[in-house]
PDB file of N, CA and C in Angstrom:
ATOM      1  N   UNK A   1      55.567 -60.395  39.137  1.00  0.00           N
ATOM      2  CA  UNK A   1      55.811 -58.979  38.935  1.00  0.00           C
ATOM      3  C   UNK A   1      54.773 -58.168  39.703  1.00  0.00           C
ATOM      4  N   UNK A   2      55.230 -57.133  39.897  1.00  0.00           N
ATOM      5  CA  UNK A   2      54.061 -56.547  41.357  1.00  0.00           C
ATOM      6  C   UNK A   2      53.732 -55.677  40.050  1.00  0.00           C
ATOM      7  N   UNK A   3      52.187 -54.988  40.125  1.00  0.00           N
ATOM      8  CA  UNK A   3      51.442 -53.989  39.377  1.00  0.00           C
ATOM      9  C   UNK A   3      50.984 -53.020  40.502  1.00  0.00           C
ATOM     10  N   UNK A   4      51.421 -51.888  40.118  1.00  0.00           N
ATOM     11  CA  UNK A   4      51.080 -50.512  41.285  1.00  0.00           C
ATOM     12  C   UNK A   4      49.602 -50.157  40.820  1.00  0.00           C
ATOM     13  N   UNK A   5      48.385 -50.151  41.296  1.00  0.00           N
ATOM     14  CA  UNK A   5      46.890 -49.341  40.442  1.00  0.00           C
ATOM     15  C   UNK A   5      46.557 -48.579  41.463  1.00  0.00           C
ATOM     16  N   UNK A   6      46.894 -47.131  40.154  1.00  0.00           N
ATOM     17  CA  UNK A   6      46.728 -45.874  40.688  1.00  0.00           C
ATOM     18  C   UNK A   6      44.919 -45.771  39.933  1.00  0.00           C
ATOM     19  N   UNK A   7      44.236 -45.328  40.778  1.00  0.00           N
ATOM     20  CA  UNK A   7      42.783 -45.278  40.435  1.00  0.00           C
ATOM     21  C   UNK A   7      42.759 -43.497  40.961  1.00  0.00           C
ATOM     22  N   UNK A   8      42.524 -42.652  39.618  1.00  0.00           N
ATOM     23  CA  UNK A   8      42.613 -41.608  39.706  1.00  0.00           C
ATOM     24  C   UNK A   8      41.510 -41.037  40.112  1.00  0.00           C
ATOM     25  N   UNK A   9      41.571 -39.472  40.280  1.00  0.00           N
ATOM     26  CA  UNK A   9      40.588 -38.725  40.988  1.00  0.00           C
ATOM     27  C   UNK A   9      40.958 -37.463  41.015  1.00  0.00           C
ATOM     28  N   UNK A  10      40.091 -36.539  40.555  1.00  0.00           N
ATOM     29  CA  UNK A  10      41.240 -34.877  40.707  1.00  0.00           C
ATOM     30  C   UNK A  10      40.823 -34.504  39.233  1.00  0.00           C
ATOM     31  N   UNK A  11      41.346 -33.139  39.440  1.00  0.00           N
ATOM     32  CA  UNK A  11      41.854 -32.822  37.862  1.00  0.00           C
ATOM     33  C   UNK A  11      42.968 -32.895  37.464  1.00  0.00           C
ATOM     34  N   UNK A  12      43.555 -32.157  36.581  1.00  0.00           N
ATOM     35  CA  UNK A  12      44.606 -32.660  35.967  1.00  0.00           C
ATOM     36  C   UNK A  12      45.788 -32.459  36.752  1.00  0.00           C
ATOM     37  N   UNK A  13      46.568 -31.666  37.856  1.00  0.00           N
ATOM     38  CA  UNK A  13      47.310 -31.313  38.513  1.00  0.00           C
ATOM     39  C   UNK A  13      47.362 -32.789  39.744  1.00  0.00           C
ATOM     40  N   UNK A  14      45.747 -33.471  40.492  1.00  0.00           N
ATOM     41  CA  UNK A  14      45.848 -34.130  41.159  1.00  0.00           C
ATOM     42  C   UNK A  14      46.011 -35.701  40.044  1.00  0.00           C
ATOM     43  N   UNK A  15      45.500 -35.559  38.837  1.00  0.00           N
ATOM     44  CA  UNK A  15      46.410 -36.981  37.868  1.00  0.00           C
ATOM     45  C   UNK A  15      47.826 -37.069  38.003  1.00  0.00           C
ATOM     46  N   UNK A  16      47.917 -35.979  37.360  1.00  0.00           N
ATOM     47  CA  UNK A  16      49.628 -35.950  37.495  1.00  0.00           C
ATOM     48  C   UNK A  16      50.286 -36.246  38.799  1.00  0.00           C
ATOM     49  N   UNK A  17      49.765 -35.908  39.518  1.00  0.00           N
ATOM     50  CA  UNK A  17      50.189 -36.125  40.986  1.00  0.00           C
ATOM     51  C   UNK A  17      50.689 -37.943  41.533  1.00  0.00           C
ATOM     52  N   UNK A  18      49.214 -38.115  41.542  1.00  0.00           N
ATOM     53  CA  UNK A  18      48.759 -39.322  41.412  1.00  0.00           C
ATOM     54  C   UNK A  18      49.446 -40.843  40.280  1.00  0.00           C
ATOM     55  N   UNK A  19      49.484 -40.243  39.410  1.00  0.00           N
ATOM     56  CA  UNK A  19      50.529 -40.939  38.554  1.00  0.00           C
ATOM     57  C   UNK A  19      51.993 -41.155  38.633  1.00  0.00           C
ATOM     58  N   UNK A  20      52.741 -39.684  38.802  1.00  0.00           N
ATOM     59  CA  UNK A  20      54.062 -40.118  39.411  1.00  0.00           C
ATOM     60  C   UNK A  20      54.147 -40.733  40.445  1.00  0.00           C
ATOM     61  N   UNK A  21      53.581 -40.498  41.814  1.00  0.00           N
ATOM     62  CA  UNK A  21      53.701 -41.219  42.808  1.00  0.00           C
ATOM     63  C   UNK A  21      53.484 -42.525  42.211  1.00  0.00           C
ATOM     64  N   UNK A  22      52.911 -43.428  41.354  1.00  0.00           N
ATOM     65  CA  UNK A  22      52.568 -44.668  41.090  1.00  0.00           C
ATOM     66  C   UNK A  22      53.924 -44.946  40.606  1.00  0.00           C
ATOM     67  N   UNK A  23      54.376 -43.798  39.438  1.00  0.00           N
ATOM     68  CA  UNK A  23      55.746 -44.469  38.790  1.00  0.00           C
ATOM     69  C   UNK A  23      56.673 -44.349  39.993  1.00  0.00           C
ATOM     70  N   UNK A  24      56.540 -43.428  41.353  1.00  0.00           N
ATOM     71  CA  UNK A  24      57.986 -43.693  42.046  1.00  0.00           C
ATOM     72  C   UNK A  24      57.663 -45.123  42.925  1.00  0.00           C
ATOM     73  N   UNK A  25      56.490 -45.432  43.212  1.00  0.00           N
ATOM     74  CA  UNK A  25      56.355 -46.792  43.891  1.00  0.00           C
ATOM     75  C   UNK A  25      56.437 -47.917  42.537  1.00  0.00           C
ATOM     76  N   UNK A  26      56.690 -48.051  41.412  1.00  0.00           N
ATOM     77  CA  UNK A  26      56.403 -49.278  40.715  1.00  0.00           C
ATOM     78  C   UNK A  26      58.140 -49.043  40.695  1.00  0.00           C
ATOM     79  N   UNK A  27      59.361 -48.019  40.859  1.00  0.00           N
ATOM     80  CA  UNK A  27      60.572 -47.838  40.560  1.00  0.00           C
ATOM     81  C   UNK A  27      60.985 -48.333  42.416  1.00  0.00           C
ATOM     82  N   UNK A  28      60.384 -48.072  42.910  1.00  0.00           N
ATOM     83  CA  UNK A  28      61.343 -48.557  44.407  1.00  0.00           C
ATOM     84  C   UNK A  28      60.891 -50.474  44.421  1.00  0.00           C
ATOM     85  N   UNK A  29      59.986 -50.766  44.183  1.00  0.00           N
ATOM     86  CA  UNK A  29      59.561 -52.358  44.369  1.00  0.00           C
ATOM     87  C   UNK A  29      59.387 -52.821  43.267  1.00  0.00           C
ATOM     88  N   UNK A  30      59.744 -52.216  41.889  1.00  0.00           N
ATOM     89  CA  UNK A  30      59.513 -52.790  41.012  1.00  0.00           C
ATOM     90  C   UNK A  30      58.824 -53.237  40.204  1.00  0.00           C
ATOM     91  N   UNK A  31      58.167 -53.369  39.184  1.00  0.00           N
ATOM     92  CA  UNK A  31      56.847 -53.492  38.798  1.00  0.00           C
ATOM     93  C   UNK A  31      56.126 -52.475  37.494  1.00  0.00           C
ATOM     94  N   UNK A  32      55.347 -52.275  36.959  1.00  0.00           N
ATOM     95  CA  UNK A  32      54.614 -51.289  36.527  1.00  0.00           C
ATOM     96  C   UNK A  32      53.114 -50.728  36.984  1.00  0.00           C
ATOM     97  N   UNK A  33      52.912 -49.415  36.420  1.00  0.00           N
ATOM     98  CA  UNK A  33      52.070 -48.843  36.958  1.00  0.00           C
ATOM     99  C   UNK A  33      50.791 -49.456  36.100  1.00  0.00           C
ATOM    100  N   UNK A  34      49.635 -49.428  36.434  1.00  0.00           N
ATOM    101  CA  UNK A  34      48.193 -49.441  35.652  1.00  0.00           C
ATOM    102  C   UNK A  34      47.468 -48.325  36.348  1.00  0.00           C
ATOM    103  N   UNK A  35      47.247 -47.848  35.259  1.00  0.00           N
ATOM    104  CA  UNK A  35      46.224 -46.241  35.494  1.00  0.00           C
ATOM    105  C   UNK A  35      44.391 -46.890  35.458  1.00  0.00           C
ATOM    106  N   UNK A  36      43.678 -46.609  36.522  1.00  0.00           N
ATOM    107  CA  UNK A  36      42.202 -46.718  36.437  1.00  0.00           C
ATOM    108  C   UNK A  36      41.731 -45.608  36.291  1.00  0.00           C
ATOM    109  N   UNK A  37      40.941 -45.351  35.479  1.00  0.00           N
ATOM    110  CA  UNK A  37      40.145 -44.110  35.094  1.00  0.00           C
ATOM    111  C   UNK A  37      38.722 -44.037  35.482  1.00  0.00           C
ATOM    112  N   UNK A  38      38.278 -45.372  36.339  1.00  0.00           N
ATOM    113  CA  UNK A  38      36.968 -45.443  36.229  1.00  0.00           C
ATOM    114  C   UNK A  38      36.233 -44.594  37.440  1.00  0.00           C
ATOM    115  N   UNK A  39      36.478 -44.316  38.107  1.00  0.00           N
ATOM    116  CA  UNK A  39      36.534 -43.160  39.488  1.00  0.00           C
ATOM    117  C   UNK A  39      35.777 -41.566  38.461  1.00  0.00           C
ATOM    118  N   UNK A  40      37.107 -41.505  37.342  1.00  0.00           N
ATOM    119  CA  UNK A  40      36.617 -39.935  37.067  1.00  0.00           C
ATOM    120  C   UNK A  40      34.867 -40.115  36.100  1.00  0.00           C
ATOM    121  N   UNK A  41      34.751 -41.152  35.548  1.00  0.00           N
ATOM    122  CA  UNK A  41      33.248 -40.917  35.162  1.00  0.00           C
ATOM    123  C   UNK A  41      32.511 -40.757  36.457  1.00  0.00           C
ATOM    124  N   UNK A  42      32.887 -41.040  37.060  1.00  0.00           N
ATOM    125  CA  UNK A  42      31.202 -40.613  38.457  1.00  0.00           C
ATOM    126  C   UNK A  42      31.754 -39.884  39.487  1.00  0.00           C
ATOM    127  N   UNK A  43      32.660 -39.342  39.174  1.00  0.00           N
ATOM    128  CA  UNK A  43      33.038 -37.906  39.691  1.00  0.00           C
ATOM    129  C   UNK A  43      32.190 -37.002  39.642  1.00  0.00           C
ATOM    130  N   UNK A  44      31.643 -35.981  40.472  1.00  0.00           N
ATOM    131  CA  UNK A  44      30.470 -35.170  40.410  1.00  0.00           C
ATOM    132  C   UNK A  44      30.546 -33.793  39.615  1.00  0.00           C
ATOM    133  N   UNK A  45      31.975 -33.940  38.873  1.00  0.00           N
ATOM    134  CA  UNK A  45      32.207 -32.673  37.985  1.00  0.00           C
ATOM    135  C   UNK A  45      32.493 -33.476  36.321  1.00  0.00           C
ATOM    136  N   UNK A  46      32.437 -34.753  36.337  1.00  0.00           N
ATOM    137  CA  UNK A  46      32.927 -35.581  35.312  1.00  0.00           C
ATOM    138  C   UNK A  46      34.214 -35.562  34.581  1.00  0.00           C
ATOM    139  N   UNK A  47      35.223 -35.313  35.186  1.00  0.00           N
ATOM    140  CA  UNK A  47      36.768 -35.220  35.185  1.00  0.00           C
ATOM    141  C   UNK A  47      36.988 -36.024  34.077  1.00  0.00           C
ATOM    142  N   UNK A  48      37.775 -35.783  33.458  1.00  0.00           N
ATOM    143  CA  UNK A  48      38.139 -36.187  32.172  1.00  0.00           C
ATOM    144  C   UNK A  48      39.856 -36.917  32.320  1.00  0.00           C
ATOM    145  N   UNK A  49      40.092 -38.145  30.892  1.00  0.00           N
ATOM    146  CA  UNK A  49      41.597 -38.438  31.776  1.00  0.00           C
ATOM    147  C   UNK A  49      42.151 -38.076  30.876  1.00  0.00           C
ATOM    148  N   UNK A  50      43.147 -36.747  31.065  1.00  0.00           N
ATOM    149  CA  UNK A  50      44.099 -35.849  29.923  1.00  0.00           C
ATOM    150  C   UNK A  50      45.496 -35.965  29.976  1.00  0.00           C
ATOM    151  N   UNK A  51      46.139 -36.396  30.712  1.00  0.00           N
ATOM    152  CA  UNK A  51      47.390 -36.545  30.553  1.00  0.00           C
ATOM    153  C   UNK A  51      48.228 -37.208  29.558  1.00  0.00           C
ATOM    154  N   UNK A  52      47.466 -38.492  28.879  1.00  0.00           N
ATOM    155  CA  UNK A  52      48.146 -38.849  27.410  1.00  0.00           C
ATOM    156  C   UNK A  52      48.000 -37.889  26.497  1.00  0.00           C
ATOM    157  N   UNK A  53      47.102 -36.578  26.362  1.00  0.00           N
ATOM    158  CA  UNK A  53      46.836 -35.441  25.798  1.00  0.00           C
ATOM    159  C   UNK A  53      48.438 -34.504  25.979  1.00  0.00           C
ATOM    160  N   UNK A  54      48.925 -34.408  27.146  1.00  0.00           N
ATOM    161  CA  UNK A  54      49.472 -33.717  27.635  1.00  0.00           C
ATOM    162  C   UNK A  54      51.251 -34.418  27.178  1.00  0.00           C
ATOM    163  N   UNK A  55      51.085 -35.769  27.493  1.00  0.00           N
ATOM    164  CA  UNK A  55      52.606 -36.443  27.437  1.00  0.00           C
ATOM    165  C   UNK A  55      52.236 -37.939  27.861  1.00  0.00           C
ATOM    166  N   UNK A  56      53.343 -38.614  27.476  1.00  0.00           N
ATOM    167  CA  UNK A  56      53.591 -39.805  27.019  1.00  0.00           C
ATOM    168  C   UNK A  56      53.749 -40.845  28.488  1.00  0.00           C
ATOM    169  N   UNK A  57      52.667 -40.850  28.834  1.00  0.00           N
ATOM    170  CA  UNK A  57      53.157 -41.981  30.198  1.00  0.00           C
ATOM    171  C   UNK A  57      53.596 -43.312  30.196  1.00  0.00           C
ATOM    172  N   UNK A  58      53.671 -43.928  29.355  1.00  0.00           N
ATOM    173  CA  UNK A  58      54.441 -45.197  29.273  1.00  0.00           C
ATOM    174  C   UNK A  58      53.756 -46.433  30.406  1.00  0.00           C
ATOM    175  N   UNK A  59      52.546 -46.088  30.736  1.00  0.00           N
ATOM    176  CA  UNK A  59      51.805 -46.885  31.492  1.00  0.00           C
ATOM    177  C   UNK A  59      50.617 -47.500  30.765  1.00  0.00           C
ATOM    178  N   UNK A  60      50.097 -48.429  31.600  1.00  0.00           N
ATOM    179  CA  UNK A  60      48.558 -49.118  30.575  1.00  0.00           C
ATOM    180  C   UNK A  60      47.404 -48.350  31.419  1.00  0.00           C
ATOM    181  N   UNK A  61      47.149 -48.403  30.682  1.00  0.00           N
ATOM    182  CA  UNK A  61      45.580 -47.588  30.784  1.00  0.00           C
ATOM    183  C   UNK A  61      44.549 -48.625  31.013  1.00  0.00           C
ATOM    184  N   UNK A  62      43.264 -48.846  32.298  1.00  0.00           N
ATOM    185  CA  UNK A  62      42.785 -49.548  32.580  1.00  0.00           C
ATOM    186  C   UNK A  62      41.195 -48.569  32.383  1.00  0.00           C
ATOM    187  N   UNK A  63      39.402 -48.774  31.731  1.00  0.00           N
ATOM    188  CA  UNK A  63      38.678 -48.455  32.134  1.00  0.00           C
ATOM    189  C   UNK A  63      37.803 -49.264  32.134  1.00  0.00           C
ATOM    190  N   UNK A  64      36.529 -48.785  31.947  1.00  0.00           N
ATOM    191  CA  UNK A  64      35.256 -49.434  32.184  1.00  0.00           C
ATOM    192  C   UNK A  64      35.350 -50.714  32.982  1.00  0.00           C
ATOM    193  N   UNK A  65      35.713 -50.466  34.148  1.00  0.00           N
ATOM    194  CA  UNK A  65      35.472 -51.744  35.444  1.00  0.00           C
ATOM    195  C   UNK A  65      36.640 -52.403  35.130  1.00  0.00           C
ATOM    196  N   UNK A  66      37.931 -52.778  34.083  1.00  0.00           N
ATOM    197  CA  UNK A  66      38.494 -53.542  34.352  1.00  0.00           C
ATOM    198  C   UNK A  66      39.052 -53.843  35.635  1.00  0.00           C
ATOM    199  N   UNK A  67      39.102 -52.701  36.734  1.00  0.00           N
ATOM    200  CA  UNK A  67      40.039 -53.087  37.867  1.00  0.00           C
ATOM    201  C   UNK A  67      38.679 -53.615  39.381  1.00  0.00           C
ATOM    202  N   UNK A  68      39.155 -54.439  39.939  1.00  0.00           N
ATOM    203  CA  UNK A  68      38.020 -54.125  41.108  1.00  0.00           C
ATOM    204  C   UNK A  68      37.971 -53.054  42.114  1.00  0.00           C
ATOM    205  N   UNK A  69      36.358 -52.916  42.498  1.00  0.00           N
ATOM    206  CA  UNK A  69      36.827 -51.562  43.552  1.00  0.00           C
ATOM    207  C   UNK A  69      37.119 -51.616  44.771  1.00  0.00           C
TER     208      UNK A  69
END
């Protein structure tokens, strides 16, 4: 099974962004998305990850280093 990892960055307009594009590439090749969050802790504004705040992404949520960089 292919896994799409979207490793975010942005605020909330460039998550969202960033996330669908993951769900339209895990829907053309198949697969699911994994969200990395570990980017926004050392972000130089400390970006926060709000979109499960916002709505229901139906993706796994990856932090603290699980993904490599």
């Amino acid at each position: 099974m292919n896994v799409i990892h979207v490793r975010l960055a942005g605020g909330l307009g460039n998550q969202l962004f960033q996330v669908a594009f993951g769900f339209v590439l895990a829907r053309r090749y198949g697969g699911e998305v994994l969200v990395n969050t570990d980017s926004l802790s050392s972000y130089k504004t400390k970006r926060k990850f709000v979109l499960p705040e916002v709505l229901d992404l139906g993706a796994n949520v990856a932090t603290e280093g699980l993904l490599p960089k």
